[in-house]
N, C-alpha and C. Protein backbone atom coordinates (compact mmCIF):
# COMPACT_ATOMS: atom_id res chain seq x y z
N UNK A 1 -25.17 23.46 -49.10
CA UNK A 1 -25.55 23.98 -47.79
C UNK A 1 -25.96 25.45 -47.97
N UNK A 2 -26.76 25.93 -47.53
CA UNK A 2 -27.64 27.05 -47.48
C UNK A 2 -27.05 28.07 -46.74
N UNK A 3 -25.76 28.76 -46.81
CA UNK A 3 -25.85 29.57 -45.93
C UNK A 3 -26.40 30.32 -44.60
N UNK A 4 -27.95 30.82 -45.23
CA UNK A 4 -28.77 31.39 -44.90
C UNK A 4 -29.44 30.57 -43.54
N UNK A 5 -29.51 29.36 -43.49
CA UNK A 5 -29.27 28.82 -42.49
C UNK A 5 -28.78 28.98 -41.98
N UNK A 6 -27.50 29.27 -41.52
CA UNK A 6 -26.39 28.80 -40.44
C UNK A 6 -26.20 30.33 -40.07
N UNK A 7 -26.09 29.85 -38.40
CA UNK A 7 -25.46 31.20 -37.76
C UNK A 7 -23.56 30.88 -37.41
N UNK A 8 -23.16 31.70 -38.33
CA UNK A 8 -22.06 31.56 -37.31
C UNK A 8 -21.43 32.16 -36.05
N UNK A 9 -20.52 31.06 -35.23
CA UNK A 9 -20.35 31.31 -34.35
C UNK A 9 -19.09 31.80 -34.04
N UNK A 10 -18.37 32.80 -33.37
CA UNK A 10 -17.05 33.37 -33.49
C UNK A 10 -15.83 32.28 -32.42
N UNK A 11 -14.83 32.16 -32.02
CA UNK A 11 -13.92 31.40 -30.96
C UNK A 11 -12.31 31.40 -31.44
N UNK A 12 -12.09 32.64 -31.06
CA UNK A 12 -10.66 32.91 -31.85
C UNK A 12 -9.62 32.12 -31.59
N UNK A 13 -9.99 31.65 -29.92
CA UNK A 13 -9.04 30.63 -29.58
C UNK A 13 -8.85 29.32 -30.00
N UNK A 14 -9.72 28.68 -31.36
CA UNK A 14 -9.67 28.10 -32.22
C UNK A 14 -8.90 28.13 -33.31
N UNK A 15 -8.84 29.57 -33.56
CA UNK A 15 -8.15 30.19 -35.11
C UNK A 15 -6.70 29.46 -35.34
N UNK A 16 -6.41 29.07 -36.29
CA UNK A 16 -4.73 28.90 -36.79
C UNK A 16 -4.28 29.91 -37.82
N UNK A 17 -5.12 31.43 -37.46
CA UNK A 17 -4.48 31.86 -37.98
C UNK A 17 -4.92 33.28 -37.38
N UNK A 18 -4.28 34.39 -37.71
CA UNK A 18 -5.11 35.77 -37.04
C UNK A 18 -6.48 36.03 -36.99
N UNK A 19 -7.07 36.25 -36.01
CA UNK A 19 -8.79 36.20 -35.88
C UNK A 19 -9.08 37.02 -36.86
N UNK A 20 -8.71 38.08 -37.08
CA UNK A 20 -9.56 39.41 -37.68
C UNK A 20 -9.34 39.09 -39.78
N UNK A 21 -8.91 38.26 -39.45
CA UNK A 21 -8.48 37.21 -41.05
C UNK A 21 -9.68 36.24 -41.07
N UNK A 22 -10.16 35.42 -40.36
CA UNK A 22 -11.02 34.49 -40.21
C UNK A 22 -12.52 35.03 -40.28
N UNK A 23 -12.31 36.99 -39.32
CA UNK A 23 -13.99 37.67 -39.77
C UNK A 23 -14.25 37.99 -40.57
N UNK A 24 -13.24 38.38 -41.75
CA UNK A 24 -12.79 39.00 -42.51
C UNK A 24 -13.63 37.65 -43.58
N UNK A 25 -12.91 36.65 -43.79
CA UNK A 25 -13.99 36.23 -44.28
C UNK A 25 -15.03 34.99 -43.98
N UNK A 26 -15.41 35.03 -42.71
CA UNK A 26 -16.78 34.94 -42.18
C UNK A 26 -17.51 35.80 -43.06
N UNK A 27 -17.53 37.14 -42.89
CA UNK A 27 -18.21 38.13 -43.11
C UNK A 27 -18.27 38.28 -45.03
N UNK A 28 -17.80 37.61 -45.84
CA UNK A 28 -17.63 37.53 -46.83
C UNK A 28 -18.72 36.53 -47.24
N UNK A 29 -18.98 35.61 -46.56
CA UNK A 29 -20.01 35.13 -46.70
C UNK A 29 -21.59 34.85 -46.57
N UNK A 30 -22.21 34.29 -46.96
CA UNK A 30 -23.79 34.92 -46.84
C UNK A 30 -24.53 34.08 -45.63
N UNK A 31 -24.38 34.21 -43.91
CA UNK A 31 -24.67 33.72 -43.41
C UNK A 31 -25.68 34.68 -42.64
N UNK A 32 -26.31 34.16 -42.06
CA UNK A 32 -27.94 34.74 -41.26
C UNK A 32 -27.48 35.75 -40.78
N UNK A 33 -25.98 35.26 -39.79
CA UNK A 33 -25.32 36.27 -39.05
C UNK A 33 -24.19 35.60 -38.35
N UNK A 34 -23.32 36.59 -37.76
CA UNK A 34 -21.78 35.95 -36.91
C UNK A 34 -21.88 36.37 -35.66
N UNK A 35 -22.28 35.70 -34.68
CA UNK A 35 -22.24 35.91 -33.31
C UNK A 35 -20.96 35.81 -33.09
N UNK A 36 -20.26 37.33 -32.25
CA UNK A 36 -19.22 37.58 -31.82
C UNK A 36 -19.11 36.89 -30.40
N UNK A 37 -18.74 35.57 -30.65
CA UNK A 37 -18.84 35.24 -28.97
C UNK A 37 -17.62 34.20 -28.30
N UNK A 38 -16.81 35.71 -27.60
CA UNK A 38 -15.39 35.64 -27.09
C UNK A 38 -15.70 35.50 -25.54
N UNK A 39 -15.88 34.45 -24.65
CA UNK A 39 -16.55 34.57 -23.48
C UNK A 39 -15.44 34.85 -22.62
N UNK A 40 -13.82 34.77 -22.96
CA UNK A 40 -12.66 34.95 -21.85
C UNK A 40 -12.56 36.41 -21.53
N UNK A 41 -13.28 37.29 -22.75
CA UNK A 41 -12.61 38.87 -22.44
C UNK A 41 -13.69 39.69 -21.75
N UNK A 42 -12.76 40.98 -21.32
CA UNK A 42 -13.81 41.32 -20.31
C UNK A 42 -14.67 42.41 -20.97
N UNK A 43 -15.83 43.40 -20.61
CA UNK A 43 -16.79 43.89 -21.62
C UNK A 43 -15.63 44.81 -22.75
N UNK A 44 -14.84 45.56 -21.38
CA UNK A 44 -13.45 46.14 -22.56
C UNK A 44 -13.22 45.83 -23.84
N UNK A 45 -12.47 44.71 -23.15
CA UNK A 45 -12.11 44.12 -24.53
C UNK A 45 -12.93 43.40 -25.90
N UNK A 46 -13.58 43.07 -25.01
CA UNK A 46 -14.80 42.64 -25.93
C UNK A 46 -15.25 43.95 -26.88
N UNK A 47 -15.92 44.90 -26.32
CA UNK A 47 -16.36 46.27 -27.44
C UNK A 47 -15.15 46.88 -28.07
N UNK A 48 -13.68 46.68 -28.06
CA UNK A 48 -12.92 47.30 -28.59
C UNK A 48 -12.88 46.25 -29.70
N UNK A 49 -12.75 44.34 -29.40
CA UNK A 49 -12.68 43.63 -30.47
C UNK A 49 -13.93 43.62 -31.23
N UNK A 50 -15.25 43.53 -30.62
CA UNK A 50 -16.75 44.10 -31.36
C UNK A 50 -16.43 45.37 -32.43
N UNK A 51 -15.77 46.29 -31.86
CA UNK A 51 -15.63 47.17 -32.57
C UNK A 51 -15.07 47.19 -34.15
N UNK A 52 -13.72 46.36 -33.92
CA UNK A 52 -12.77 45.97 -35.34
C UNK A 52 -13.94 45.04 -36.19
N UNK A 53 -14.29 43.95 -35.62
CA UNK A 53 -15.14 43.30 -36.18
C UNK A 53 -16.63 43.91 -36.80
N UNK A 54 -17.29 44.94 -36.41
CA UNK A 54 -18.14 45.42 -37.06
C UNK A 54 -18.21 46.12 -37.95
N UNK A 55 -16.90 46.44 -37.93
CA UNK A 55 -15.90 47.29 -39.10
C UNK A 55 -16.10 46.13 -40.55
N UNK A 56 -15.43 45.32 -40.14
CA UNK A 56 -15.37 44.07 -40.71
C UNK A 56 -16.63 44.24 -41.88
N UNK A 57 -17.72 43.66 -40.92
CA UNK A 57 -18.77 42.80 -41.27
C UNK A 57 -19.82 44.55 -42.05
N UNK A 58 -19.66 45.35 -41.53
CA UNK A 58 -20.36 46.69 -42.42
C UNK A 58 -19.95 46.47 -43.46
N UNK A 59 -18.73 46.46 -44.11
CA UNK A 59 -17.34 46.61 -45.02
C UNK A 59 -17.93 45.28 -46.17
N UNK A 60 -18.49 44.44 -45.54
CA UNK A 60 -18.94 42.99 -46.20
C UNK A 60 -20.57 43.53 -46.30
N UNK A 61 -20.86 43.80 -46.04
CA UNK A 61 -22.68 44.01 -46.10
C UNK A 61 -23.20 42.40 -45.22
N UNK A 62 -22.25 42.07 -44.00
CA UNK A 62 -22.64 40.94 -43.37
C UNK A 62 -23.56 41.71 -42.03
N UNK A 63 -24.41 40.86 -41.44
CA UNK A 63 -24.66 40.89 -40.14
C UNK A 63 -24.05 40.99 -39.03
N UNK A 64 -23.55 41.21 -37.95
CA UNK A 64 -23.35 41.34 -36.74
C UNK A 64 -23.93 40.98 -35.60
N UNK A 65 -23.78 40.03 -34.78
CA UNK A 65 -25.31 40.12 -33.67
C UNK A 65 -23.79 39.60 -31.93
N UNK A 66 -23.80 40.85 -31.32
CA UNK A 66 -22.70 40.72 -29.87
C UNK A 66 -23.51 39.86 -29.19
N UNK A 67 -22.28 39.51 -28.50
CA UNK A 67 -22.83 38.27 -27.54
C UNK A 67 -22.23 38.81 -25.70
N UNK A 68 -23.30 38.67 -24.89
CA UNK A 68 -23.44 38.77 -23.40
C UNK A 68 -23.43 40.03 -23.14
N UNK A 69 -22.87 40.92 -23.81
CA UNK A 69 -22.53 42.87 -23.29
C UNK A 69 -23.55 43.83 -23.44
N UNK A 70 -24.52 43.84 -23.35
CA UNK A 70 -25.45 44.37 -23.83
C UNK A 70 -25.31 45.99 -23.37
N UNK A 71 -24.10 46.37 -22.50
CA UNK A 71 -23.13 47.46 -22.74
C UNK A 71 -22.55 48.32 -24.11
N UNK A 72 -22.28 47.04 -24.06
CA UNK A 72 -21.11 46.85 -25.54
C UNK A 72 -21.52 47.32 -26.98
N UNK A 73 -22.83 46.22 -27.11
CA UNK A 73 -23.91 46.46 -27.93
C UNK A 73 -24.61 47.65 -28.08
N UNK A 74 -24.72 48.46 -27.12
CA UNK A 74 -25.38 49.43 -27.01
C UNK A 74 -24.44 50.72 -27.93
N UNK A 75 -22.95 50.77 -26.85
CA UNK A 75 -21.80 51.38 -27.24
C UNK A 75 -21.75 51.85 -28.36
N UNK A 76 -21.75 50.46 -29.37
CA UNK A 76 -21.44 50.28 -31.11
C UNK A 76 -22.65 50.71 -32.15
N UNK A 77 -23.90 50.44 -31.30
CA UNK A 77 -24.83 50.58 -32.10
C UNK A 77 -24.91 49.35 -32.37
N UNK A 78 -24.58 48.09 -32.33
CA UNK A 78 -25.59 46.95 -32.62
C UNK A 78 -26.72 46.13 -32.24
N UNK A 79 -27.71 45.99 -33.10
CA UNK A 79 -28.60 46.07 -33.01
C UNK A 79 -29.02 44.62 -32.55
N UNK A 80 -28.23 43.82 -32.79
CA UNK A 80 -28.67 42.22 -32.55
C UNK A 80 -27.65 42.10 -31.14
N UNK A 81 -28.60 40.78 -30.45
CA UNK A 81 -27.93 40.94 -29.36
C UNK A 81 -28.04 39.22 -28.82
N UNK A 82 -26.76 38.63 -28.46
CA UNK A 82 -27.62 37.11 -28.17
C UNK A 82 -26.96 36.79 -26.80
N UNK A 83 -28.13 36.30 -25.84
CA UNK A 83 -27.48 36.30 -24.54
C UNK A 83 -27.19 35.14 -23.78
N UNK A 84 -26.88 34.53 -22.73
CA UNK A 84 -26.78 33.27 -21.83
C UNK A 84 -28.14 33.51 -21.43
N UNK A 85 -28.68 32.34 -21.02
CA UNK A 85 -30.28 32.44 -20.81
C UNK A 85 -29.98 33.17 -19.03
N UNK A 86 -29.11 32.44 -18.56
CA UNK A 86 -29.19 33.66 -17.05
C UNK A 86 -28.95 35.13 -17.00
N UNK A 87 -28.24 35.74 -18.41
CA UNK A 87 -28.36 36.83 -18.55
C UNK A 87 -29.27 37.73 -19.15
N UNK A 88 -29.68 36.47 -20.22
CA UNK A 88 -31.08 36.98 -20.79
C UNK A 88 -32.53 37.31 -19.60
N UNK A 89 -32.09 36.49 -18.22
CA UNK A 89 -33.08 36.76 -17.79
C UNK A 89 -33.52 37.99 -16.84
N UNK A 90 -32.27 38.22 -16.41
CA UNK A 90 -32.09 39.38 -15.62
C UNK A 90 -32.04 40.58 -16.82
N UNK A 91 -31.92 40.61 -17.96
CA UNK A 91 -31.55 41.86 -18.71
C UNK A 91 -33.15 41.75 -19.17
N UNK A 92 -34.07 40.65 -19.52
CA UNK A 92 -35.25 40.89 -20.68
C UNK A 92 -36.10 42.12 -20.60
N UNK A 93 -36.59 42.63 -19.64
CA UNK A 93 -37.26 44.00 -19.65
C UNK A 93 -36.67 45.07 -20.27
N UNK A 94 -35.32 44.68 -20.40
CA UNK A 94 -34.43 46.53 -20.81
C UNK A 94 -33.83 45.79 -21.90
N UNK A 95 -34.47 45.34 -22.96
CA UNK A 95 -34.07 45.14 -23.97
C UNK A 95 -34.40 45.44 -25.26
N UNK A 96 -35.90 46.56 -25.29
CA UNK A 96 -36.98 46.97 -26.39
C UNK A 96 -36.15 47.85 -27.31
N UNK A 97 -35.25 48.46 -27.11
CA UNK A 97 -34.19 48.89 -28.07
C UNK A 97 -33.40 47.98 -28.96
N UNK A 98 -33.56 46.81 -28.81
CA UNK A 98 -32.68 46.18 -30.16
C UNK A 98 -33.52 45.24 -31.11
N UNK A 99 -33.33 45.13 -32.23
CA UNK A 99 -33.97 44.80 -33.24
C UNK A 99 -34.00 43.22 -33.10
N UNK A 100 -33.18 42.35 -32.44
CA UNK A 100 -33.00 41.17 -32.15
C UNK A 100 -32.82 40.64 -31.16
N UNK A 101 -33.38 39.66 -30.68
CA UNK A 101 -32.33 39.22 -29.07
C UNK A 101 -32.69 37.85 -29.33
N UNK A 102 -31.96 36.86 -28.59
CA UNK A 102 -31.72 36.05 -28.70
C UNK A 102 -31.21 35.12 -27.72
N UNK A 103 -31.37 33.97 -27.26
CA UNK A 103 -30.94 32.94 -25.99
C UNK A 103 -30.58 31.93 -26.29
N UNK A 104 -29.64 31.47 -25.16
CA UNK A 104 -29.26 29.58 -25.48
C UNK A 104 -30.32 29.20 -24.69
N UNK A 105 -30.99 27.92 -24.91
CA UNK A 105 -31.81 26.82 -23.71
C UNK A 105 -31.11 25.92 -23.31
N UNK A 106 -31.43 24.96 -22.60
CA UNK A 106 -31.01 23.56 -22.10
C UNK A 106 -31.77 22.91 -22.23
N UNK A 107 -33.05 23.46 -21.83
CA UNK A 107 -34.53 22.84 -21.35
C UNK A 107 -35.95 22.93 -22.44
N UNK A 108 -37.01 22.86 -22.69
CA UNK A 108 -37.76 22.86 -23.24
C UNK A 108 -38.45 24.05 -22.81
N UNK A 109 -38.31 23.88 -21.59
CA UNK A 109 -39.39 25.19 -20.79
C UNK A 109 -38.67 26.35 -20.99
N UNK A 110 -37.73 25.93 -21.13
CA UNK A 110 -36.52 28.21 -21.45
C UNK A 110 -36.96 28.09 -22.29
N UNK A 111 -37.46 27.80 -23.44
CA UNK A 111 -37.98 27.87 -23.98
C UNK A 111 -39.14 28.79 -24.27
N UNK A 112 -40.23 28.54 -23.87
CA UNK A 112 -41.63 28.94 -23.30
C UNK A 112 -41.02 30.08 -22.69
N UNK A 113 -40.27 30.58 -21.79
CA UNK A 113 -39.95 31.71 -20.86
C UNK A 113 -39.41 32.33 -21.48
N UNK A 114 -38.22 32.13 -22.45
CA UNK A 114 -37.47 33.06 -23.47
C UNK A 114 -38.90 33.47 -23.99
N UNK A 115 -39.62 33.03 -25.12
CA UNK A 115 -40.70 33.74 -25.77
C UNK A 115 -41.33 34.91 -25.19
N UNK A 116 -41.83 34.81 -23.72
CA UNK A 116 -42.84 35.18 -23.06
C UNK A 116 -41.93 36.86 -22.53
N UNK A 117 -41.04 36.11 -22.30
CA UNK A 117 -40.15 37.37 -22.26
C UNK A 117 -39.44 38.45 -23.40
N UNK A 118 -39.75 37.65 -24.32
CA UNK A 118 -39.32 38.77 -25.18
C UNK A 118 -38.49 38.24 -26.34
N UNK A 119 -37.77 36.78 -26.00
CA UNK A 119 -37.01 36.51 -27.20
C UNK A 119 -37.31 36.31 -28.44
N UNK A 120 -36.15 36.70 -29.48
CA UNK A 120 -37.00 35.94 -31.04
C UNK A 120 -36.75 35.30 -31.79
N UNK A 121 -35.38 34.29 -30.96
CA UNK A 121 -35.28 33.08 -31.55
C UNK A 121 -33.97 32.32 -29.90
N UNK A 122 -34.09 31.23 -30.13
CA UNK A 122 -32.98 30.42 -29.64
C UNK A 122 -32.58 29.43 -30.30
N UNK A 123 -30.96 29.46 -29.26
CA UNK A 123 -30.30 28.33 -29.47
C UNK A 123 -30.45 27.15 -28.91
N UNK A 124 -30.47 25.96 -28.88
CA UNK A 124 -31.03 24.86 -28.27
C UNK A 124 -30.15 23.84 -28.76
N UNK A 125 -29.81 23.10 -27.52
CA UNK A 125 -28.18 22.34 -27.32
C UNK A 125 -27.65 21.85 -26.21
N UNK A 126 -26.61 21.51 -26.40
CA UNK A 126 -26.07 20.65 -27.63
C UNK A 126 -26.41 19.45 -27.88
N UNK A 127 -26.71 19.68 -29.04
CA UNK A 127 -27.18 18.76 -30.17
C UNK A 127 -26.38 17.39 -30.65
N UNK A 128 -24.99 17.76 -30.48
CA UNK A 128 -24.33 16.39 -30.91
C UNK A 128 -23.07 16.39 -29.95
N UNK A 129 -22.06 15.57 -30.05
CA UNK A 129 -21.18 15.83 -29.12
C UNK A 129 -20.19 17.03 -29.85
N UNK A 130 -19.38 17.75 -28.85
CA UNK A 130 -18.39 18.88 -29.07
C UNK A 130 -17.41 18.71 -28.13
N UNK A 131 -16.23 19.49 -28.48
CA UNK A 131 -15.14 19.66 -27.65
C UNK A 131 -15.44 21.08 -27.18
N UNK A 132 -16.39 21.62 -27.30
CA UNK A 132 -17.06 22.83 -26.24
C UNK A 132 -17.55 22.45 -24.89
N UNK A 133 -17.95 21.46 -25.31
CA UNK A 133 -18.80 20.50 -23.72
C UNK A 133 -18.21 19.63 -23.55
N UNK A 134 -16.91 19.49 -23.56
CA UNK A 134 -15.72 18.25 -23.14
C UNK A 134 -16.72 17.69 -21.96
N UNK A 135 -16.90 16.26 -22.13
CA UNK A 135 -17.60 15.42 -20.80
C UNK A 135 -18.89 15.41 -20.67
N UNK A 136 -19.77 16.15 -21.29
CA UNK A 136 -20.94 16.44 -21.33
C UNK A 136 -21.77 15.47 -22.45
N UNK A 137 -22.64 14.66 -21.80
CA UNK A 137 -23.15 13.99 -23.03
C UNK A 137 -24.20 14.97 -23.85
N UNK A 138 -24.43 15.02 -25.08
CA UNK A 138 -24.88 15.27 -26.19
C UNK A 138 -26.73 15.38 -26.26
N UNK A 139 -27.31 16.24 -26.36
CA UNK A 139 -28.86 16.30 -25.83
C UNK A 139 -30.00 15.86 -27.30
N UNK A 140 -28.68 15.84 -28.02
CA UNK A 140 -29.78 15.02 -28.97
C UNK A 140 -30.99 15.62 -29.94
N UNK A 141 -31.15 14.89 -31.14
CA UNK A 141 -32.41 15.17 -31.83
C UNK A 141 -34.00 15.12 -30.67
N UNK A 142 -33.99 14.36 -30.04
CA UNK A 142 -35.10 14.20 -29.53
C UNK A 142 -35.39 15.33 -28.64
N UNK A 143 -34.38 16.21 -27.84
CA UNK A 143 -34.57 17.09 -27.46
C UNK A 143 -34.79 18.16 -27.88
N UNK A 144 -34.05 18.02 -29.29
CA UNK A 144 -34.65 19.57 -29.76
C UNK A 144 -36.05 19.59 -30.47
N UNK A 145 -36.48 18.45 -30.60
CA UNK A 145 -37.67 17.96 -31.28
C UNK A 145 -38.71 18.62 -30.15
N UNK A 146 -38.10 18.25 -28.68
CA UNK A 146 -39.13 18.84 -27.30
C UNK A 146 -39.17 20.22 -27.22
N UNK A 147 -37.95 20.98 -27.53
CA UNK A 147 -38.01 22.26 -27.62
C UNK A 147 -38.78 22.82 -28.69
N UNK A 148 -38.86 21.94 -29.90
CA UNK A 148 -40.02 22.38 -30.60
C UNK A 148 -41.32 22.60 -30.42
N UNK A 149 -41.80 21.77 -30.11
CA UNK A 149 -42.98 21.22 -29.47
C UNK A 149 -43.01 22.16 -28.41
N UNK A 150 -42.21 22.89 -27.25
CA UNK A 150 -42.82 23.40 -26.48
C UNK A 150 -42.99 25.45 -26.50
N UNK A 151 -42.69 25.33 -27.88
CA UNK A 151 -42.59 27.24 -27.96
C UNK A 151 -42.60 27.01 -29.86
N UNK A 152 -43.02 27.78 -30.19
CA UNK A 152 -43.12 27.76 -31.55
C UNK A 152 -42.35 29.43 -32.08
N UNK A 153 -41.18 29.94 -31.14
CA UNK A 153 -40.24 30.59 -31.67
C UNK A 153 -39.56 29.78 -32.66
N UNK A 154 -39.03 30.41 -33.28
CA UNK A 154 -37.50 30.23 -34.32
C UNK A 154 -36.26 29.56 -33.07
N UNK A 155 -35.89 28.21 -33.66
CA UNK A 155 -35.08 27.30 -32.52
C UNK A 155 -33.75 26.96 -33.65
N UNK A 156 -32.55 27.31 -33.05
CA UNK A 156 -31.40 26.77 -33.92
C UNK A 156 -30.86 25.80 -32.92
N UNK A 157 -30.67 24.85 -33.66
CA UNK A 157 -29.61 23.94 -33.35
C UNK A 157 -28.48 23.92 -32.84
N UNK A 158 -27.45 23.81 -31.80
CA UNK A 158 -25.99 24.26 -31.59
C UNK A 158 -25.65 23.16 -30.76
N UNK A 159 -24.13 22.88 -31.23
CA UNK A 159 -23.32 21.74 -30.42
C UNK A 159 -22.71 21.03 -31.43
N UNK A 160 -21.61 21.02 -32.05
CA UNK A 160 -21.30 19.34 -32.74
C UNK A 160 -21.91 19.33 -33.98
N UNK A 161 -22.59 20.38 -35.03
CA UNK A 161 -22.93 20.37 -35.96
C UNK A 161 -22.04 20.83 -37.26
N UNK A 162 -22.19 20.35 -38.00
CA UNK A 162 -20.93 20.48 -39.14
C UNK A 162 -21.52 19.68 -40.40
N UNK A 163 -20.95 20.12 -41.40
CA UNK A 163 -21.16 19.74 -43.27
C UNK A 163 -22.00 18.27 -43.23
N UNK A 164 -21.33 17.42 -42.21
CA UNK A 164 -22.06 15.99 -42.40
C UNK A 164 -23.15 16.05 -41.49
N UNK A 165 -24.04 16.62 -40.81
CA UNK A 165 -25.13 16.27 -39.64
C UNK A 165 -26.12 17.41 -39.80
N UNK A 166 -25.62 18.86 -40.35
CA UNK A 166 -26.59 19.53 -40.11
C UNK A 166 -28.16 19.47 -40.86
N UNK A 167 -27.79 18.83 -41.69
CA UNK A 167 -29.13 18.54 -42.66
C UNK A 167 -30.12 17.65 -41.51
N UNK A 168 -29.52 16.85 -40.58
CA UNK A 168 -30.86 16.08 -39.86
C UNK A 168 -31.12 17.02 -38.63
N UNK A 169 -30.46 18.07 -38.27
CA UNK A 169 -31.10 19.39 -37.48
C UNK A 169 -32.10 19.65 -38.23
N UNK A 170 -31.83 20.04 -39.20
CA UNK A 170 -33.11 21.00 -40.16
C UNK A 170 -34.05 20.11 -40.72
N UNK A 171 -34.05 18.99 -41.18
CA UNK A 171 -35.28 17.84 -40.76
C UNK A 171 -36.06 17.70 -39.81
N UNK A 172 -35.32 17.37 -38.26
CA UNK A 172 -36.40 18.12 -37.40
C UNK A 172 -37.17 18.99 -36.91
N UNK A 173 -36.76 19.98 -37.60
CA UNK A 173 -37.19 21.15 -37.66
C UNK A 173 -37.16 22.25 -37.04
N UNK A 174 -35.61 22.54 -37.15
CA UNK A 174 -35.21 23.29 -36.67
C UNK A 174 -35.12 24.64 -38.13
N UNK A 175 -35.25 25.72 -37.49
CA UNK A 175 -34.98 26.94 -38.35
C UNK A 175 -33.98 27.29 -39.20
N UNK A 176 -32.62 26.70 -38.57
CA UNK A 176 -31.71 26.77 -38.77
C UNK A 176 -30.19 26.10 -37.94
N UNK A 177 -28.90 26.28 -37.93
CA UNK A 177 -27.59 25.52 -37.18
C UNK A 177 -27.06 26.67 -36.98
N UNK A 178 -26.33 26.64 -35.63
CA UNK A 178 -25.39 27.46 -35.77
C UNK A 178 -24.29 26.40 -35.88
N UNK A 179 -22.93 27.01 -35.94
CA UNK A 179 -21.48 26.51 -36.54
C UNK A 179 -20.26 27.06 -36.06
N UNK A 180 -19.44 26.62 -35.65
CA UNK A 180 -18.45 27.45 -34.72
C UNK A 180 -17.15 26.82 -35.54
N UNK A 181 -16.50 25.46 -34.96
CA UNK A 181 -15.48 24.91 -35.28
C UNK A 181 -15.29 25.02 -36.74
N UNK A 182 -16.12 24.72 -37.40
CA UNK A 182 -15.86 24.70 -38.84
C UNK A 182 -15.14 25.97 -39.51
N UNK A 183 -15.65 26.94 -39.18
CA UNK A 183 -15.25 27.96 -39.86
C UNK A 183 -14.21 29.02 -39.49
N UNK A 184 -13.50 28.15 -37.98
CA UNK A 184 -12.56 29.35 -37.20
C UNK A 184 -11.14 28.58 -37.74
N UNK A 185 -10.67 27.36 -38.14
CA UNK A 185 -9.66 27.22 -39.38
C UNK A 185 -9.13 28.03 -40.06
């Protein structure tokens, strides 16, 4: 598996063991990047834990890219930034200061609108089933195949992807997976 592919995804409330142990080595490894994305805390807490963690990931020569605070992000100096597409939409104009940004879709058409607005890559999902979307059925290869087809940004894969499935994301042609569960163990 290609590293370089995969974004990882942060969820401490997963961890079985101390979070800042788990970034520690996330960040040891050679992944695209580690989206810090703790959605219970508030921007506070979030840029004080952004903070330890970028510590982290400098310390590793890893990436960094905050998730929803674009406060926060600003705060620290990071430069990557990945948002909820309803926040991406209200924030996209005041975003020409960061080197990255980034959205989830649902749809094919956020798609098309992320681009137009400014994004320079998404997430597009979920892809397989997860215990993130308890109850939620699963949107499938064929959908992200539509999200292809309808924006020719950089599209990652997210939902339910792991060691055995992600290879038929990246067959369809997707850019890359992100990865959450796997790696917060």
């Amino acid at each position: 598996m290609d590293e370089k592919q995969i974004i990882a995804i942060t969820n401490r409330k997963l961890c079985t063991r101390p979070f800042l142990e788990v970034m520690e080595d996330l960040a040891k490894r050679d992944f695209q990047t580690i989206v810090l994305r703790e959605k219970d805390l508030t921007e506070e807490e979030y840029e004080k834990l952004a903070g330890q963690c970028l510590e982290i990931c400098r310390r590793n020569q890893a990436v960094l890219t905050l998730h929803n605070f674009v406060g926060a992000a600003r705060n620290l100096g990071v430069s990557r930034i990945h948002l909820p597409y309803p926040v991406f939409l209200k924030e996209a104009g005041n975003l020409s200061d960061f080197e990255s940004v980034s959205t989830s879709i649902h749809k094919p058409e956020e798609a098309r609108t992320a681009k137009e607005l400014g994004a320079d890559f998404v997430f597009a999902g979920h892809i397989y089933r997860t215990d993130c979307k308890k109850g939620l059925k699963p949107r499938g290869l064929g959908f992200l195949r539509e999200v292809l087809e309808a924006s020719d940004l950089p599209v990652y894969g997210i939902g339910g992807i792991h060691e055995n499935n992600y290879r038929e994301v990246l067959d369809a042609g997707a850019a890359g997976v992100c990865m959450m569960s796997e790696f917060m163990l």
